[in-house]
N, C-alpha and C. Protein backbone atom coordinates (compact mmCIF):
# COMPACT_ATOMS: atom_id res chain seq x y z
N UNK A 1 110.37 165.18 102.19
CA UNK A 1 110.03 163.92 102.81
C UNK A 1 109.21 164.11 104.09
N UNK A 2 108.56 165.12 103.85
CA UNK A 2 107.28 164.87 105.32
C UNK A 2 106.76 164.33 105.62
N UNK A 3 106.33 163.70 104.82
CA UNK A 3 105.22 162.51 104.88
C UNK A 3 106.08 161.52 105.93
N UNK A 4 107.01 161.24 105.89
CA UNK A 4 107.66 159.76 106.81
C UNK A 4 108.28 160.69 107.85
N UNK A 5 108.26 161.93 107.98
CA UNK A 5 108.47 162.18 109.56
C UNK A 5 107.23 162.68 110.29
N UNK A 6 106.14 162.35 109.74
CA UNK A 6 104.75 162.90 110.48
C UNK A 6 104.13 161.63 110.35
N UNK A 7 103.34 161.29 108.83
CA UNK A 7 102.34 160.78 108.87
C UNK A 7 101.16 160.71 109.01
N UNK A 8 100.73 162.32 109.33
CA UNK A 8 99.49 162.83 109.97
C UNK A 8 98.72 162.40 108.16
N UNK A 9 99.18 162.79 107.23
CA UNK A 9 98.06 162.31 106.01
C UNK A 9 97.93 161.28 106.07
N UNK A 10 98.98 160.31 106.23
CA UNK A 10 98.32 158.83 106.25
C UNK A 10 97.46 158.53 107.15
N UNK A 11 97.53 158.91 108.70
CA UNK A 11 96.17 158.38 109.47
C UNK A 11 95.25 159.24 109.30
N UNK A 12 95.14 160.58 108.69
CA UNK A 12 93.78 160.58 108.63
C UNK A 12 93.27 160.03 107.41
N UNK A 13 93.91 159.62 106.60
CA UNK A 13 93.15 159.07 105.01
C UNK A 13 92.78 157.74 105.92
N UNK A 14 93.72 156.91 106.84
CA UNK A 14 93.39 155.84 107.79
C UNK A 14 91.71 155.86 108.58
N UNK A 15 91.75 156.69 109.39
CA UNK A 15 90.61 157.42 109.97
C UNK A 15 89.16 157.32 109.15
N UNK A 16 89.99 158.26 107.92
CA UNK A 16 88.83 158.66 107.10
C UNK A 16 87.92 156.98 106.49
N UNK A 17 88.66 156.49 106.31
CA UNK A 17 88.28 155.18 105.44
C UNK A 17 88.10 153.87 106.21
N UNK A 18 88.83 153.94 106.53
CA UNK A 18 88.80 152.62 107.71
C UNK A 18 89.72 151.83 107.66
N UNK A 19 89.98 150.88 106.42
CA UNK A 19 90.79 150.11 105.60
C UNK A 19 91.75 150.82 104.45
N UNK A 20 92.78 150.96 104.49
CA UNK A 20 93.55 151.36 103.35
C UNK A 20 94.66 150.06 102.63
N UNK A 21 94.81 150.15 101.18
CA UNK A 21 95.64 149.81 100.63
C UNK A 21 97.09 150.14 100.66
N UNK A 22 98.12 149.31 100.79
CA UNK A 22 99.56 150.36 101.16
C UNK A 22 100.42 149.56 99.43
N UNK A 23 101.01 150.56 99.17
CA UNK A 23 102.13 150.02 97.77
C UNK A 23 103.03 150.85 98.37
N UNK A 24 104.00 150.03 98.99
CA UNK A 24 104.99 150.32 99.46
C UNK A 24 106.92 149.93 98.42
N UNK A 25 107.99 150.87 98.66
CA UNK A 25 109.28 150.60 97.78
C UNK A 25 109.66 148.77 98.51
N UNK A 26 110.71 148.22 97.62
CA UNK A 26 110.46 147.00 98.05
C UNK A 26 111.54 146.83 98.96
N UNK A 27 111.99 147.80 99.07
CA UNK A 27 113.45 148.06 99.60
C UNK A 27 112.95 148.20 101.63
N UNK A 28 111.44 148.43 101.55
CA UNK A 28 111.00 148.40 103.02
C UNK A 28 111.50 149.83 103.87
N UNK A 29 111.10 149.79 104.60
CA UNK A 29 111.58 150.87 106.16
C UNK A 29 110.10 151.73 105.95
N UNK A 30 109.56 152.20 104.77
CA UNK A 30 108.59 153.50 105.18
C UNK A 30 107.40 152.91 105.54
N UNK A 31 106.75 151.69 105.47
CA UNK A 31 106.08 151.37 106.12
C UNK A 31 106.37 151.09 107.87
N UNK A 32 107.25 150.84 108.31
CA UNK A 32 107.40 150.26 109.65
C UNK A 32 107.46 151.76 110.12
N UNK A 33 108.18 152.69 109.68
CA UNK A 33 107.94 154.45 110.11
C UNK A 33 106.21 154.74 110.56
N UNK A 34 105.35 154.49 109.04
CA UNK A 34 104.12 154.77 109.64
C UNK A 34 103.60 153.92 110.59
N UNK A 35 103.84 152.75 110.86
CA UNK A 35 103.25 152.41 112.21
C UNK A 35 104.04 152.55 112.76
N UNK A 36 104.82 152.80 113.26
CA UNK A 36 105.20 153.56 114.57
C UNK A 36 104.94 155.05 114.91
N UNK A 37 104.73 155.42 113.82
CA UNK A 37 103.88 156.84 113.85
C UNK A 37 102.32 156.43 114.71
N UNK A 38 101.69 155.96 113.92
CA UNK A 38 100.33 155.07 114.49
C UNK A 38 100.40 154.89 116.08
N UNK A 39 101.24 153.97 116.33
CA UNK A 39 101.52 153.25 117.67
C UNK A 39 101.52 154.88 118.56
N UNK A 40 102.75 155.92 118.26
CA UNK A 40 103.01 156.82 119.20
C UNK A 40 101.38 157.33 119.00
N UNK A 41 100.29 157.33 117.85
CA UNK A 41 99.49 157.98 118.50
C UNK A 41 98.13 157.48 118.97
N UNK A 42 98.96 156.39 119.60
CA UNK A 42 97.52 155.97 120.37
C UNK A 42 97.02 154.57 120.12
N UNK A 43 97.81 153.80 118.59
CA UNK A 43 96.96 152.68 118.17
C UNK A 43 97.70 151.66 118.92
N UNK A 44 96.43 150.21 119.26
CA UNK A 44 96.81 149.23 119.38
C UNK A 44 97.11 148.08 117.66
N UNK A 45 98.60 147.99 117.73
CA UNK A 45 99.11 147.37 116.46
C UNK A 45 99.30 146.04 116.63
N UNK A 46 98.81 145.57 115.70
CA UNK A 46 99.25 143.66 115.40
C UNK A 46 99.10 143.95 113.75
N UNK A 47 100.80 143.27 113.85
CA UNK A 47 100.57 143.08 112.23
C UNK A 47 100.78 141.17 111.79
N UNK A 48 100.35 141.17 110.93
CA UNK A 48 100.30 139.50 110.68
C UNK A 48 99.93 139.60 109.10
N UNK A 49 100.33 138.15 109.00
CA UNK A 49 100.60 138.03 107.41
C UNK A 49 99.14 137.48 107.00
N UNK A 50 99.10 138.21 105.77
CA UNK A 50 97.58 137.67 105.37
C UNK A 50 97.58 136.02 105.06
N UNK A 51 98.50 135.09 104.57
CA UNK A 51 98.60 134.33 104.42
C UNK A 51 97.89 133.04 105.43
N UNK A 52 96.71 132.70 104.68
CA UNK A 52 96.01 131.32 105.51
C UNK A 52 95.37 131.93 106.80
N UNK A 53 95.01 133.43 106.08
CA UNK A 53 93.88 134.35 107.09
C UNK A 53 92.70 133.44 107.13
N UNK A 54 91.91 132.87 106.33
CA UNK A 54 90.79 131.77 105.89
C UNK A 54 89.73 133.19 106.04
N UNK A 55 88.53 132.83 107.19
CA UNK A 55 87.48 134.60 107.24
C UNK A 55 87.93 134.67 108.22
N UNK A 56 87.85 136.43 107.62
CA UNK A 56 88.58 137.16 108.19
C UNK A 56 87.91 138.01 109.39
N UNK A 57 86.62 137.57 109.52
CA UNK A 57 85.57 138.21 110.96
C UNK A 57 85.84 137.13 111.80
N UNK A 58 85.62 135.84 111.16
CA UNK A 58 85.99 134.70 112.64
C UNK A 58 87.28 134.99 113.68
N UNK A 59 88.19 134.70 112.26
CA UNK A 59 89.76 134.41 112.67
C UNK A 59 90.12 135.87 113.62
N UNK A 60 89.19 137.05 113.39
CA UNK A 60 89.99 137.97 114.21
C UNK A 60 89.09 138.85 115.25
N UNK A 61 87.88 138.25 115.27
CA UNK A 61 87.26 138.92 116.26
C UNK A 61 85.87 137.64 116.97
N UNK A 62 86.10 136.17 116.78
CA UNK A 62 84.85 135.66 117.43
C UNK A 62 85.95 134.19 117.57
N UNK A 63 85.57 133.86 118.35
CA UNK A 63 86.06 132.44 118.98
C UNK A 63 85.85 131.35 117.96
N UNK A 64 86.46 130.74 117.60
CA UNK A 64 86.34 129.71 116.09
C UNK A 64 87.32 128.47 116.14
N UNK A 65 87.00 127.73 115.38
CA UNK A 65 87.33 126.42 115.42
C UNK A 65 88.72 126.28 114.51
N UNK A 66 89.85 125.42 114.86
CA UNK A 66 90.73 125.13 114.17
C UNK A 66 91.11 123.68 114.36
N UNK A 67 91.45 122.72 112.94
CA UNK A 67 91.90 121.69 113.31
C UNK A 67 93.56 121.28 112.87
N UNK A 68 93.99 120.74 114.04
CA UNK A 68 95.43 120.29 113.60
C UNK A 68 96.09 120.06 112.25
N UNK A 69 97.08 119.69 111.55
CA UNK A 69 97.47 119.72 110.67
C UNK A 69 97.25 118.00 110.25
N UNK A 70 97.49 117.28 109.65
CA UNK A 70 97.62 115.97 109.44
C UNK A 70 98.69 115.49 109.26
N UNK A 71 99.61 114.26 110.14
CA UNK A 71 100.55 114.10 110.28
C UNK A 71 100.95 112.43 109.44
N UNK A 72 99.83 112.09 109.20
CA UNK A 72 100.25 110.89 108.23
C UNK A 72 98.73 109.82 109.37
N UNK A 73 99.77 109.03 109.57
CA UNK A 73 99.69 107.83 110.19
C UNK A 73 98.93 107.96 111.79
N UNK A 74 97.82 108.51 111.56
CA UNK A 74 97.14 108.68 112.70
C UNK A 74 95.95 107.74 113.19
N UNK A 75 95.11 107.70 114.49
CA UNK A 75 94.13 106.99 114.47
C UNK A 75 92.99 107.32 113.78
N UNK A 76 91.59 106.06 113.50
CA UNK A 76 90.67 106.87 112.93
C UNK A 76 89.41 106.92 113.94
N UNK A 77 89.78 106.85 114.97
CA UNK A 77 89.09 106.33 116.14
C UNK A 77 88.26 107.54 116.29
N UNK A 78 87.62 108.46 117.44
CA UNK A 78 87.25 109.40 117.68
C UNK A 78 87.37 110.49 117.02
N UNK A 79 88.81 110.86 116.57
CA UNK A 79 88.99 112.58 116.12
C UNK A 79 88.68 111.89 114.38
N UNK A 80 89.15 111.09 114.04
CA UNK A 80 88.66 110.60 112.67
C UNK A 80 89.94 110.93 111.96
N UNK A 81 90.64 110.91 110.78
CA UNK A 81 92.05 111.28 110.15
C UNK A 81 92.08 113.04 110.30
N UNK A 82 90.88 113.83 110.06
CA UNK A 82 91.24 114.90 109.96
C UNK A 82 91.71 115.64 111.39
N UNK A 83 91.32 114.97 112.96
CA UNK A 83 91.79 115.46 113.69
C UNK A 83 90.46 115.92 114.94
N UNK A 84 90.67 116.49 116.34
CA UNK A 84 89.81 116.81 116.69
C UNK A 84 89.85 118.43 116.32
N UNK A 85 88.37 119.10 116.20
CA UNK A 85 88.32 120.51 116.07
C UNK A 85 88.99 120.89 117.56
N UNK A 86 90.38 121.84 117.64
CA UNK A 86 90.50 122.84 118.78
C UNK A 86 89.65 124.31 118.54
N UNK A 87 89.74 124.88 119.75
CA UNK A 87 88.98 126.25 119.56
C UNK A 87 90.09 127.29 120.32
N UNK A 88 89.76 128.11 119.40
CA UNK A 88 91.17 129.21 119.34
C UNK A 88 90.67 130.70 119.43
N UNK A 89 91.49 131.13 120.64
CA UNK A 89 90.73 132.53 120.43
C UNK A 89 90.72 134.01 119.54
N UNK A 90 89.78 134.69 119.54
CA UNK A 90 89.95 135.74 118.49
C UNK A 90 91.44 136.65 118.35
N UNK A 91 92.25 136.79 117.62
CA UNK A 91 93.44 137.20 117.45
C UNK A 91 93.30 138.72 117.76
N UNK A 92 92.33 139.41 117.60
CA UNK A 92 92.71 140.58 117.95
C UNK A 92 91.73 141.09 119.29
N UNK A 93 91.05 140.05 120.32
CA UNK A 93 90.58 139.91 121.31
C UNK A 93 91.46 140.92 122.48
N UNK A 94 92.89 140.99 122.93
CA UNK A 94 93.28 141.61 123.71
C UNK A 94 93.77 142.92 123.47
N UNK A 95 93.42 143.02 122.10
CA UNK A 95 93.79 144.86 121.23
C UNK A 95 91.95 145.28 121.92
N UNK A 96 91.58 144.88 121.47
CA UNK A 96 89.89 145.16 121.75
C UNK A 96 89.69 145.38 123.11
N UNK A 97 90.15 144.75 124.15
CA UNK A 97 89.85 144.49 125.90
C UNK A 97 90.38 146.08 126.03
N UNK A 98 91.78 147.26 125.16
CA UNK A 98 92.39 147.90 125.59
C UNK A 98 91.53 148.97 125.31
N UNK A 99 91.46 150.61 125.74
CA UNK A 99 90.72 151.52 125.04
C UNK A 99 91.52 151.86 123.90
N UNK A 100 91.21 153.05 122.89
CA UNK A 100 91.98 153.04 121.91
C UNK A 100 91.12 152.44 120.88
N UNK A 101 91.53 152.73 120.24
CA UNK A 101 91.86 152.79 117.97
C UNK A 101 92.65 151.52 118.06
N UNK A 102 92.09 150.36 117.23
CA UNK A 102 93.14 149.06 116.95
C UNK A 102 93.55 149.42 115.56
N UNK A 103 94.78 149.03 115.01
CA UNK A 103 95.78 148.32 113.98
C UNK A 103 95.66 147.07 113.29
N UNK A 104 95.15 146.86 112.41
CA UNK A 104 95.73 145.50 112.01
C UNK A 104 96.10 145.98 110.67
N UNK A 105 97.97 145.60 110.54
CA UNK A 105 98.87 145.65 109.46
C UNK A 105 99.20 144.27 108.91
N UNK A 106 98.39 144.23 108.03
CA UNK A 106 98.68 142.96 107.05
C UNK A 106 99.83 142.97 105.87
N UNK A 107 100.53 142.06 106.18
CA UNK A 107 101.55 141.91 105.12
C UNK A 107 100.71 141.12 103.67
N UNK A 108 101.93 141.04 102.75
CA UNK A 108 101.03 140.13 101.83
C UNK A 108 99.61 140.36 101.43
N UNK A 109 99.35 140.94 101.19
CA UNK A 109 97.87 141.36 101.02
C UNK A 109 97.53 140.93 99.58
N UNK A 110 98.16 141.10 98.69
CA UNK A 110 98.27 140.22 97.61
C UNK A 110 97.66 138.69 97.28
N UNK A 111 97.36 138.17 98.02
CA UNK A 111 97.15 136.77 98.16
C UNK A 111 95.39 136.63 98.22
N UNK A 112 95.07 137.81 99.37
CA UNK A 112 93.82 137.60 99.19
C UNK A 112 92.65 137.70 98.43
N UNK A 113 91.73 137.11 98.17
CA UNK A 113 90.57 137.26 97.41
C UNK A 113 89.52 138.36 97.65
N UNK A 114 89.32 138.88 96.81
CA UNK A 114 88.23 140.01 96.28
C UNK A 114 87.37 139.90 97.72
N UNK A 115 86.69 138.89 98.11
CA UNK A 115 85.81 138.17 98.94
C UNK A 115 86.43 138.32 100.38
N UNK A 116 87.76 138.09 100.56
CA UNK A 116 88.48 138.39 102.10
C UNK A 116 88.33 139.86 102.18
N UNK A 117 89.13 140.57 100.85
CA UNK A 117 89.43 141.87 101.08
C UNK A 117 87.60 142.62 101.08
N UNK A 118 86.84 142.09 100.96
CA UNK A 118 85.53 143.11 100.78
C UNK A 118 85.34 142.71 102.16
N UNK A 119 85.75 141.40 102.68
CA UNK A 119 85.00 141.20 103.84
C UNK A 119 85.94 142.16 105.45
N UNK A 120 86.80 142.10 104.81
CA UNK A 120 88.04 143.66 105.90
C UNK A 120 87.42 144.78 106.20
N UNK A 121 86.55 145.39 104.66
CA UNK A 121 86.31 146.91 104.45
C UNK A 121 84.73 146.48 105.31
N UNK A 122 83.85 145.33 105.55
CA UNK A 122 82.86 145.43 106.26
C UNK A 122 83.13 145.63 107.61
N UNK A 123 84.09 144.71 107.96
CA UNK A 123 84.84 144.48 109.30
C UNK A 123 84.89 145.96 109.97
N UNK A 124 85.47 146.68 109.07
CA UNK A 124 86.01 147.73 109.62
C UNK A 124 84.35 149.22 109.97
N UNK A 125 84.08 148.74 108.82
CA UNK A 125 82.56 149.39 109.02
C UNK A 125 81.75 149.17 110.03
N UNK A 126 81.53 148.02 110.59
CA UNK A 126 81.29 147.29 111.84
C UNK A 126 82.00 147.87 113.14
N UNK A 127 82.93 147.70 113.36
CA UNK A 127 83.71 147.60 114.38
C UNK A 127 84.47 148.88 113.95
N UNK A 128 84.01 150.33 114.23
CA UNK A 128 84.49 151.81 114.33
C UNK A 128 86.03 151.64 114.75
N UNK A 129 86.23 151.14 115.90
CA UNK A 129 88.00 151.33 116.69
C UNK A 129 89.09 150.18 115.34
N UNK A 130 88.39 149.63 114.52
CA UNK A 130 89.39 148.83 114.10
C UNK A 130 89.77 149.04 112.35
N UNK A 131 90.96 149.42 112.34
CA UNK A 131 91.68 150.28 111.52
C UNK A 131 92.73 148.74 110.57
N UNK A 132 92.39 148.86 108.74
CA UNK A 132 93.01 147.92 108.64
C UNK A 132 93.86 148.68 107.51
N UNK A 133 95.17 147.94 107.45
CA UNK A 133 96.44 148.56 106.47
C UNK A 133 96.53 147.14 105.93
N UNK A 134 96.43 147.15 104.65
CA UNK A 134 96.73 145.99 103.63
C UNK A 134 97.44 146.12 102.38
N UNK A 135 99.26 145.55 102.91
CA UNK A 135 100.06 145.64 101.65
C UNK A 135 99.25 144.61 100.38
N UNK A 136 99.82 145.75 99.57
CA UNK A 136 99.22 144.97 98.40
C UNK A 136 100.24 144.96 97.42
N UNK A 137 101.42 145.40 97.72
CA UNK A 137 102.47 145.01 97.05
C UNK A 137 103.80 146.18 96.54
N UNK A 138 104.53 146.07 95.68
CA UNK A 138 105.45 147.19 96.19
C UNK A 138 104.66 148.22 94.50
N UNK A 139 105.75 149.24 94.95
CA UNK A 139 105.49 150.29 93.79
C UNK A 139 107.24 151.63 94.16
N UNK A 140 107.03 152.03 93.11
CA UNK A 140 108.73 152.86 93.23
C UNK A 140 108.54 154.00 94.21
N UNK A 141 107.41 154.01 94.61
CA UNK A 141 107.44 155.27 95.65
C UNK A 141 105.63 154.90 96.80
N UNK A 142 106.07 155.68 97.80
CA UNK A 142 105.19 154.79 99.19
C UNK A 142 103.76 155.69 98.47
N UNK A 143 102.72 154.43 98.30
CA UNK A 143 101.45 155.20 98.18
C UNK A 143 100.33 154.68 98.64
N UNK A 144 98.99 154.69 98.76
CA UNK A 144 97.99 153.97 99.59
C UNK A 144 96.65 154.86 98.67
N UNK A 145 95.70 153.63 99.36
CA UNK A 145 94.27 154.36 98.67
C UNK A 145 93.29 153.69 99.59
N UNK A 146 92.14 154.45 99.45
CA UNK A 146 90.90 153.13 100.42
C UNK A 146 91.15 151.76 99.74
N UNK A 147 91.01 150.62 100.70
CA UNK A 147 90.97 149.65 99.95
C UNK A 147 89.78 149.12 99.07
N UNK A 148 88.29 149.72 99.42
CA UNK A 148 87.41 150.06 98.58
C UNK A 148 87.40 150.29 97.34
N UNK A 149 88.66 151.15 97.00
CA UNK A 149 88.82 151.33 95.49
C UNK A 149 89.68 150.39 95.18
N UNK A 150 90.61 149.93 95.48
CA UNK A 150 92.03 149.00 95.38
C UNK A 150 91.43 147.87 95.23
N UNK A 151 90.05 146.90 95.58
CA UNK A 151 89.61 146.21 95.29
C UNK A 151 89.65 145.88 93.14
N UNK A 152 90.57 144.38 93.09
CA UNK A 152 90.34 144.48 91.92
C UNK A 152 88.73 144.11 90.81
N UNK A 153 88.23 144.25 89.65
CA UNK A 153 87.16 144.29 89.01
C UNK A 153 87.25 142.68 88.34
């Protein structure tokens, strides 16, 4: 069991690629080991659920628009039923301000489309310091691949 008291193969296959796929047991713990492996060496970590990511360059690196939820019985005056646009800042804006290698550990990875997940592996091509881990669901033993290949056809 070396692998979960080091981890050194997983960040450099991390390193090497940019974006990796994780198939993790469903039973959990060996993922939260490798990022904390990560963290002791150096990374800034945010993990968040892929769920209602929408794009995934806005939502996590440029200042973008979000509107409230709809609550029924509202005015249609100015904001109109759907609401006024708020503006919300980039989620991984204060990992970026730090020096260092960023993290982003996505849960659920499963959910997303061919189109989110291609648009991660650009992200990451772009932006050198930013390192992405995307569960993609369980498997009987901890394994990972670029997400490049893990992309389904």
């Amino acid at each position: 069991m070396p692998l979960l008291l080091t981890g050194r193969s997983f960040r450099q296959d991390l390193e090497r690629s940019g974006a990796l796929a994780l198939f993790a047991p469903l039973e959990g713990g060996a993922e939260t080991r490798l990022m904390r492996r990560l963290r002791a060496a150096g990374y800034q970590a945010q993990m968040l659920s892929a769920r209602g990511l929408g794009d995934p360059e806005a939502f996590l690196t440029r200042l973008h628009g979000v509107r409230p939820p709809h609550l029924g019985h509202q005015s249609v005056g100015r904001g109109a039923a759907v609401g006024e646009v708020q503006r919300a800042a980039p989620l991984l804006g204060p990992q970026f301000a730090a020096e260092g290698p960023v993290l982003l550990w996505l849960l659920e990875g499963q959910v997303l489309s061919n189109a989110e997940l291609e648009a991660l592996c650009r992200l990451c091509r772009k932006e050198p310091r930013l390192k992405v881990v995307v569960e993609m669901g369980g498997a009987t033993a901890l394994r990972w691949q670029p997400l490049e290949t893990a992309l389904p056809a």
